[in-house]
Protein backbone atom coordinates (compact mmCIF):
# COMPACT_ATOMS: atom_id res chain seq x y z
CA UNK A 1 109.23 103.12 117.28
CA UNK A 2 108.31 99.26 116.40
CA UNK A 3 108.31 97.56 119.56
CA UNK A 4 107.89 94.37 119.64
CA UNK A 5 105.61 94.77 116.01
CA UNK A 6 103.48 91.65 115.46
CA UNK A 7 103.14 91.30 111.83
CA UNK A 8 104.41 92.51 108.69
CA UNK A 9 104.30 91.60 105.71
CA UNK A 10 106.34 91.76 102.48
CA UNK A 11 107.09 95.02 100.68
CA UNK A 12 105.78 97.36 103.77
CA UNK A 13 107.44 100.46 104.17
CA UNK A 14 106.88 102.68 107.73
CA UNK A 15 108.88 105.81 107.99
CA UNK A 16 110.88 105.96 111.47
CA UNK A 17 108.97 108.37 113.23
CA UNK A 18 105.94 106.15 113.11
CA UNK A 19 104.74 104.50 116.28
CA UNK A 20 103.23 100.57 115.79
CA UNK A 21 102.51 98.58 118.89
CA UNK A 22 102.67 94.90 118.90
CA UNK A 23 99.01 94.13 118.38
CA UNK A 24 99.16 95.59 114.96
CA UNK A 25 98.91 93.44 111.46
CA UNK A 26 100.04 95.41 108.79
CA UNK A 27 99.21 93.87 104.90
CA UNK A 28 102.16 93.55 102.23
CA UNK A 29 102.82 97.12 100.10
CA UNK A 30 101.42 99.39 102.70
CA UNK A 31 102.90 102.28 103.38
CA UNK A 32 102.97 103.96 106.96
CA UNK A 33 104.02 107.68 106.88
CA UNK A 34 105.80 110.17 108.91
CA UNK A 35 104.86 110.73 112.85
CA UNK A 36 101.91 108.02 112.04
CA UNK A 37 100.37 106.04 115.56
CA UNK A 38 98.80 102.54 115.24
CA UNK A 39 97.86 100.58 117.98
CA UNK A 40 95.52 97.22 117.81
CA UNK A 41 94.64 97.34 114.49
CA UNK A 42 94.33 95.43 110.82
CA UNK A 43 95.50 97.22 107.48
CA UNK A 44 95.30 94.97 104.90
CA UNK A 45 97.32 95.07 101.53
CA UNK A 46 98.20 97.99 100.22
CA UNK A 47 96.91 100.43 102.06
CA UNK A 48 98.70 104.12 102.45
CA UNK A 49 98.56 105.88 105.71
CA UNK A 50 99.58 109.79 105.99
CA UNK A 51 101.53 111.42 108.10
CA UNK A 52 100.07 111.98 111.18
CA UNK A 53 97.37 109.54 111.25
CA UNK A 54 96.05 107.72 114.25
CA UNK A 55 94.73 104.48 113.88
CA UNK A 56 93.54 102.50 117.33
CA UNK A 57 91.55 99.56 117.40
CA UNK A 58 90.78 99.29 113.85
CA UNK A 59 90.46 97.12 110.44
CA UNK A 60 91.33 99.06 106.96
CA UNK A 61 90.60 97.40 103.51
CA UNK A 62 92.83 96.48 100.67
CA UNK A 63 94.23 99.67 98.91
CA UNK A 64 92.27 102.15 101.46
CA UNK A 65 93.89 105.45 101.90
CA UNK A 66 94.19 107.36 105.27
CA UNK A 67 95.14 111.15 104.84
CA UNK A 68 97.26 113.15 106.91
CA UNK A 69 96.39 113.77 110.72
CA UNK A 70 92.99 111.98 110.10
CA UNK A 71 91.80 110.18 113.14
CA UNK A 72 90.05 106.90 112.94
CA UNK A 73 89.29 105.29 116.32
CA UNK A 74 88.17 101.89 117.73
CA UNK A 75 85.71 99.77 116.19
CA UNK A 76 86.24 101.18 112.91
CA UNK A 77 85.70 98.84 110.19
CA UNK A 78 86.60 100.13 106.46
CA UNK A 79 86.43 98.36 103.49
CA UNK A 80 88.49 97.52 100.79
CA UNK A 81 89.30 100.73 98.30
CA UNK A 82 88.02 103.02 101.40
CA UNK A 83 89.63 106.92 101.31
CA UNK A 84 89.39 108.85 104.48
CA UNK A 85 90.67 112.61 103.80
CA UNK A 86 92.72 114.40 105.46
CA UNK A 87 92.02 116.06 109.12
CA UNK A 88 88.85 113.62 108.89
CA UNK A 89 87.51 112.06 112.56
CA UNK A 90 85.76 108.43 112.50
């Protein structure tokens, strides 16, 4: 559900099961999966997200991975290249 999304870039693909809110910034080549929730957050360039994923209130590096159903929550900075596996909780 993209409501109202405020930024993406080139080349980013978000399956459509994925919830975005508006305050989210989302870097050219990334890839949002299935059932995936981002609110007020920055991913950079290419960075992958797994299904399930929760992102709130957070900045993700260039070419960072997020596995599925991990969990990372606000004030979570990571930086460029970062992996978070999957089921992990920041």
């Amino acid at each position: 559900d993209l409501k109202s999304v405020g930024a993406f870039a080139r080349g980013v693909k978000v399956h459509p099961t994925a919830q975005i809110s508006p305050d989210v910034v989302i870097g050219e080549g990334s890839r949002i999966g299935k059932d995936v929730e981002i609110q007020n957050s920055i991913l950079h360039e290419g960075v992958e997200v797994g299904d399930g994923a929760v992102l709130t209130g957070s900045i993700i590096g260039r070419k960072s991975r997020i596995g599925n159903n991990a969990v990372v929550l606000n004030s979570s900075c990571l930086g460029d290249g970062s992996v978070v596996t999957p089921f992990s909780r920041l």
